[in-house]
Protein backbone atom coordinates (compact mmCIF):
# COMPACT_ATOMS: atom_id res chain seq x y z
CA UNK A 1 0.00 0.00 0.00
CA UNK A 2 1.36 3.55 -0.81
CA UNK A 3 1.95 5.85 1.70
CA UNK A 4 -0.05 9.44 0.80
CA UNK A 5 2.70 11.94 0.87
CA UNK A 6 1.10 15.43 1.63
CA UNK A 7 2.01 18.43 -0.15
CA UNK A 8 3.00 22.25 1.15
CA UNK A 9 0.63 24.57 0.58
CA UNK A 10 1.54 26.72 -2.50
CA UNK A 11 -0.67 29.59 -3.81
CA UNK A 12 -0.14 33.15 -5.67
CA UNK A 13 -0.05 36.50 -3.84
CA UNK A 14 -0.88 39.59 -5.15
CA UNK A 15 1.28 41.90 -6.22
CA UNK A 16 -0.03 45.59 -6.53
CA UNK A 17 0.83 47.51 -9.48
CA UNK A 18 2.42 50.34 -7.75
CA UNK A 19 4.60 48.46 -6.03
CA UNK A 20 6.89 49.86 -3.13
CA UNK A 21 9.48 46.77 -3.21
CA UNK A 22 10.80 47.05 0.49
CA UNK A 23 7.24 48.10 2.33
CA UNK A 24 5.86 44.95 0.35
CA UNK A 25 8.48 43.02 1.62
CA UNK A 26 8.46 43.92 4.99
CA UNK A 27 4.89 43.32 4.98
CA UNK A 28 4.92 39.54 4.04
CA UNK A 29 7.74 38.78 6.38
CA UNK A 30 5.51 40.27 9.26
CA UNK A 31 2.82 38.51 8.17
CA UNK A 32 4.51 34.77 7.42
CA UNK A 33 7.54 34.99 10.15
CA UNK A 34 10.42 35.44 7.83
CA UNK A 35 13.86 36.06 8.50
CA UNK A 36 16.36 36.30 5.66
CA UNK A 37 16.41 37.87 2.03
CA UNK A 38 18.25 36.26 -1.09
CA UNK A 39 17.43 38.20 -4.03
CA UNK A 40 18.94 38.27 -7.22
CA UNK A 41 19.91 41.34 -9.63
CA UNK A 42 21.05 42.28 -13.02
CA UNK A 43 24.53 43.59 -11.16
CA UNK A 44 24.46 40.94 -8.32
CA UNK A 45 23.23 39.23 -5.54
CA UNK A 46 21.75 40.81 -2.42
CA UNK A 47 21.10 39.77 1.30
CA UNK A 48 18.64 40.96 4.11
CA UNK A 49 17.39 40.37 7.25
CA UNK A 50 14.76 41.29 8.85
CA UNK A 51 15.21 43.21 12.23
CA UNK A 52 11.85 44.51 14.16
CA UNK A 53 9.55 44.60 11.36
CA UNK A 54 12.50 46.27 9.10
CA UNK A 55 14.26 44.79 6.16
CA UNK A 56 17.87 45.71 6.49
CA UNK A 57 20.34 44.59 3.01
CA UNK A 58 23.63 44.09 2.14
CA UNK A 59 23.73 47.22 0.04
CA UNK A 60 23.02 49.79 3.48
CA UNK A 61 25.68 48.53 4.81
CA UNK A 62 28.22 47.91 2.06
CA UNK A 63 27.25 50.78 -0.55
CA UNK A 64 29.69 48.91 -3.13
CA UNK A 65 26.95 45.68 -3.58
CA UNK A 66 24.19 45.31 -5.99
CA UNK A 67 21.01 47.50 -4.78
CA UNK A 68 17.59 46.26 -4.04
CA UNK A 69 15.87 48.41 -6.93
CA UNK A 70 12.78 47.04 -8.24
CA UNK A 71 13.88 47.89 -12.37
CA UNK A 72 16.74 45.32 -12.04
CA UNK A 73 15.37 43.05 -9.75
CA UNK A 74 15.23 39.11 -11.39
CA UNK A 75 13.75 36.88 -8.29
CA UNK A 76 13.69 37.52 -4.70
CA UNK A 77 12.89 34.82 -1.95
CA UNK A 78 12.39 35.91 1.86
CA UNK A 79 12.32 32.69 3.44
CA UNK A 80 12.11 30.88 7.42
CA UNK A 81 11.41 28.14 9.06
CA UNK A 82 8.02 27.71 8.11
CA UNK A 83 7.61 29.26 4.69
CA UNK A 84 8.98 31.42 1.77
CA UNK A 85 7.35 34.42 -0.38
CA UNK A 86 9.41 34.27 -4.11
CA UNK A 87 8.84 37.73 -6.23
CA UNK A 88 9.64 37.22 -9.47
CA UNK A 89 9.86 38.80 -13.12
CA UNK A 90 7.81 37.32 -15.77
CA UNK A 91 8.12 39.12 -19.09
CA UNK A 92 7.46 42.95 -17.92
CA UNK A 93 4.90 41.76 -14.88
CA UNK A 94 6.12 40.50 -11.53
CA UNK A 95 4.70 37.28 -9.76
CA UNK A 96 4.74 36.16 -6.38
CA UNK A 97 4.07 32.87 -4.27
CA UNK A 98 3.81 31.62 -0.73
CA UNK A 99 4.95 28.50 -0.08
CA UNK A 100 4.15 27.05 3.71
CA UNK A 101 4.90 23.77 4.69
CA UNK A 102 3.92 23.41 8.95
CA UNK A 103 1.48 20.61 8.30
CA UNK A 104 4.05 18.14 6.41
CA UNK A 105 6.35 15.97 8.27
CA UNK A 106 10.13 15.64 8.08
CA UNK A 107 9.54 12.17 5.47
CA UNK A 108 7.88 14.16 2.74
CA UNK A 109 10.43 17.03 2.26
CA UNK A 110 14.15 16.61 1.27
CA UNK A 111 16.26 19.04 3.42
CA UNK A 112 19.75 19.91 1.72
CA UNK A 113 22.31 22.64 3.21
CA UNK A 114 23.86 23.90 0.10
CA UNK A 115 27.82 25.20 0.12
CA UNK A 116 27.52 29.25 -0.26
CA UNK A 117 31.12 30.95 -2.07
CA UNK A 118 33.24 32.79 0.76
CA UNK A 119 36.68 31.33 2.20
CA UNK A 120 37.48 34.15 3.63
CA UNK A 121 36.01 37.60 5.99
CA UNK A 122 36.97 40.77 4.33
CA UNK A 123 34.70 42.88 6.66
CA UNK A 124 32.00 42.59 9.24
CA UNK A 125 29.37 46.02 10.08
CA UNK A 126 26.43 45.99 11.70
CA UNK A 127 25.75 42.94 11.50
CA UNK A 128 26.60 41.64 7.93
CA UNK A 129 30.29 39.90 7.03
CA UNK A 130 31.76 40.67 3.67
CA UNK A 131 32.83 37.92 2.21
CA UNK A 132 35.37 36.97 -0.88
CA UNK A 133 36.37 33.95 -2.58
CA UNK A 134 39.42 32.97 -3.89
CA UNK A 135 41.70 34.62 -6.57
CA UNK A 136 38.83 35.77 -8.90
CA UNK A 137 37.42 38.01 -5.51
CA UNK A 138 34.08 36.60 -5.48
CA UNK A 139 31.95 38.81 -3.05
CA UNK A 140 28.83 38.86 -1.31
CA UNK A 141 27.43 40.17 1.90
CA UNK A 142 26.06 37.70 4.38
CA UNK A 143 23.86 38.94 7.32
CA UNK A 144 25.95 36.53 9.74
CA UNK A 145 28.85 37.36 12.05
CA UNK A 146 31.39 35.28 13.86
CA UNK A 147 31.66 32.88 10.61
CA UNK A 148 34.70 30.34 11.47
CA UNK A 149 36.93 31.18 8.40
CA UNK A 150 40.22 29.01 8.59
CA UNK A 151 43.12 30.96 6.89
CA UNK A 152 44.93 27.31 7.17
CA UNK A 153 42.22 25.76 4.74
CA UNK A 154 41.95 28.00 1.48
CA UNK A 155 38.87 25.66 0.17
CA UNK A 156 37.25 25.63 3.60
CA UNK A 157 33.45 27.44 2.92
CA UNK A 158 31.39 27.26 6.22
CA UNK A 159 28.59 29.22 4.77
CA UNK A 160 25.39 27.34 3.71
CA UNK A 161 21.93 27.62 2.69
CA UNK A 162 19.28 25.21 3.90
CA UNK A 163 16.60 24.52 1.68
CA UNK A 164 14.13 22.07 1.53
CA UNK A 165 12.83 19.99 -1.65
CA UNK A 166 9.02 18.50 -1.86
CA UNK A 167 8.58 15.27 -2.73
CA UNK A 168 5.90 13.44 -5.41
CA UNK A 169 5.21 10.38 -6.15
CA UNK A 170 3.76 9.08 -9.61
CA UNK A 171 1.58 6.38 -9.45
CA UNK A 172 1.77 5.16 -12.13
CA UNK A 173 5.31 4.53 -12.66
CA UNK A 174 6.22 4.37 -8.86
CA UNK A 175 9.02 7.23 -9.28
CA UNK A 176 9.38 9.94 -6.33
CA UNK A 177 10.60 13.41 -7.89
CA UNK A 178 11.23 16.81 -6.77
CA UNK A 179 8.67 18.97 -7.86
CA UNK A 180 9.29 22.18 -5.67
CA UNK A 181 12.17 23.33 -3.58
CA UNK A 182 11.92 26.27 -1.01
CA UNK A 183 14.86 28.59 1.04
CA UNK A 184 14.54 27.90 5.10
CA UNK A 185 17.45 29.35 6.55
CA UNK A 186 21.18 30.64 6.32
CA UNK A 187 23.38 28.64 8.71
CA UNK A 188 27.20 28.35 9.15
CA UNK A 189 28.68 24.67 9.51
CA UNK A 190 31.71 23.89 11.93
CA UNK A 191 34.33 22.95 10.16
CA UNK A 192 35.07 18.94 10.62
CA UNK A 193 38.46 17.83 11.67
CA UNK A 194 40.51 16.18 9.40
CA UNK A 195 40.43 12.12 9.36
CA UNK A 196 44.31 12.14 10.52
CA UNK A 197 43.23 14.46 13.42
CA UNK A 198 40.19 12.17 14.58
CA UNK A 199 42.48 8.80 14.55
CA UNK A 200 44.87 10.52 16.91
C-alpha cells in the first residue's frame, strides 16, 4: 500500500501595481515569520534580514553591492522556518508565491544545506560579514557574524543555505521526484576535523 505523501501549501499572492518593493516586503515577512532575504539582480546578488519589522540589506551597509531596486530586480525569496514568499519577473509583470509547509512531516520534504562561495572575511558592520572567494574576488554580503573562516584551509566554505525539496510520487510509474524546492534558513557549519586528526 502507498503511503499518501502530503504536499505544502503553494498559492499566488498579489502583487499591486504600484509596487513599493521594500514596504511589500516587509509586509509579508511580518505577516509569514520570515527572516532572511536572497534576491537576485542584473549587477548581483543581495542579502537581508529582517530586524523589528524592518528589512535591512547588504547594500546599506556595504554601498559597493548590488542595490535592491525594483527595475533590475530578477527573483527575490524571503524565506524561514516555516515558509517562503518568491517575487519574481515574468516578461514585464512580476509574480509572487507563498509557499508554507507546517502541516508536512520531516519524510515528505528533502532538506539539503547547500555550500555558499566565501573562504574568507573581508569585513564585518552591523551585523553583515563581507565575504570573498578565492583569486577571482568573489563577493557577497552575508547577514551573519562570527563565521569560522580558517586561513589554514583556502577551500574551507562554512557558509550554507538550507533549503528544503518536496517530494511526489507518480503512481503510475512508482518514481518519487522533486517537484518544488523552497529557502529555510542561512546557517554556518563547523568545520570537521581532518580524518588524521580524529584517529589521533
Amino acid at each position: 500500500m502507498n503511503q499518501v505523501i502530503n504536499r505544502p501549501k503553494c498559492e499566488s499572492i498579489e502583487v499591486p501595481e504600484n509596487l513599493d518593493l521594500k514596504e511589500w516586503l516587509e509586509i509579508q515577512a511580518s505577516k509569514y515569520q520570515l527572516n532572511y532575504l536572497l534576491a537576485h539582480a542584473e549587477d548581483g546578488v543581495i542579502w537581508g534580514k529582517f530586524q523589528n519589522g524592518t528589512l535591512k540589506t547588504s547594500d546599506s551597509v556595504f554601498p559597493q553591492l548590488a542595490k535592491l531596486h525594483l527595475l533590475t530586480l530578477q527573483q527575490c525569496r524571503i524565506f524561514g522556518e516555516n515558509s517562503e514568499v518568491m517575487l519574481w519577473r515574468d516578461d514585464d509583470k512580476l509574480k509572487a508565491r507563498l509557499v508554507e509547509d507546517t502541516h508536512l512531516n520531516k519524510e515528505e520534504y528533502i532538506s539539503e544545506n547547500q555550500i555558499l562561495w566565501g573562504t574568507q572575511a573581508e569585513k564585518i558592520s552591523d551585523g553583515f560579514t563581507l565575504v570573498s572567494d578565492g583569486s577571482q574576488g568573489l563577493r557577497h554580503a552575508v547577514p551573519l557574524i562570527d563565521i569560522p573562516f580558517n586561513s589554514n584551509q583556502k577551500l574551507y566554505r562554512p557558509l550554507r543555505l538550507c533549503v528544503r525539496h518536496y517530494i511526489d510520487d507518480d503512481k503510475e510509474t512508482g518514481l518519487v521526484r522533486i517537484y518544488l524546492s523552497r529557502l529555510v534558513n542561512l546557517t554556518i557549519e563547523k568545520e570537521l576535523k581532518s580524518v588524521t586528526e580524529t584517529i589521533k
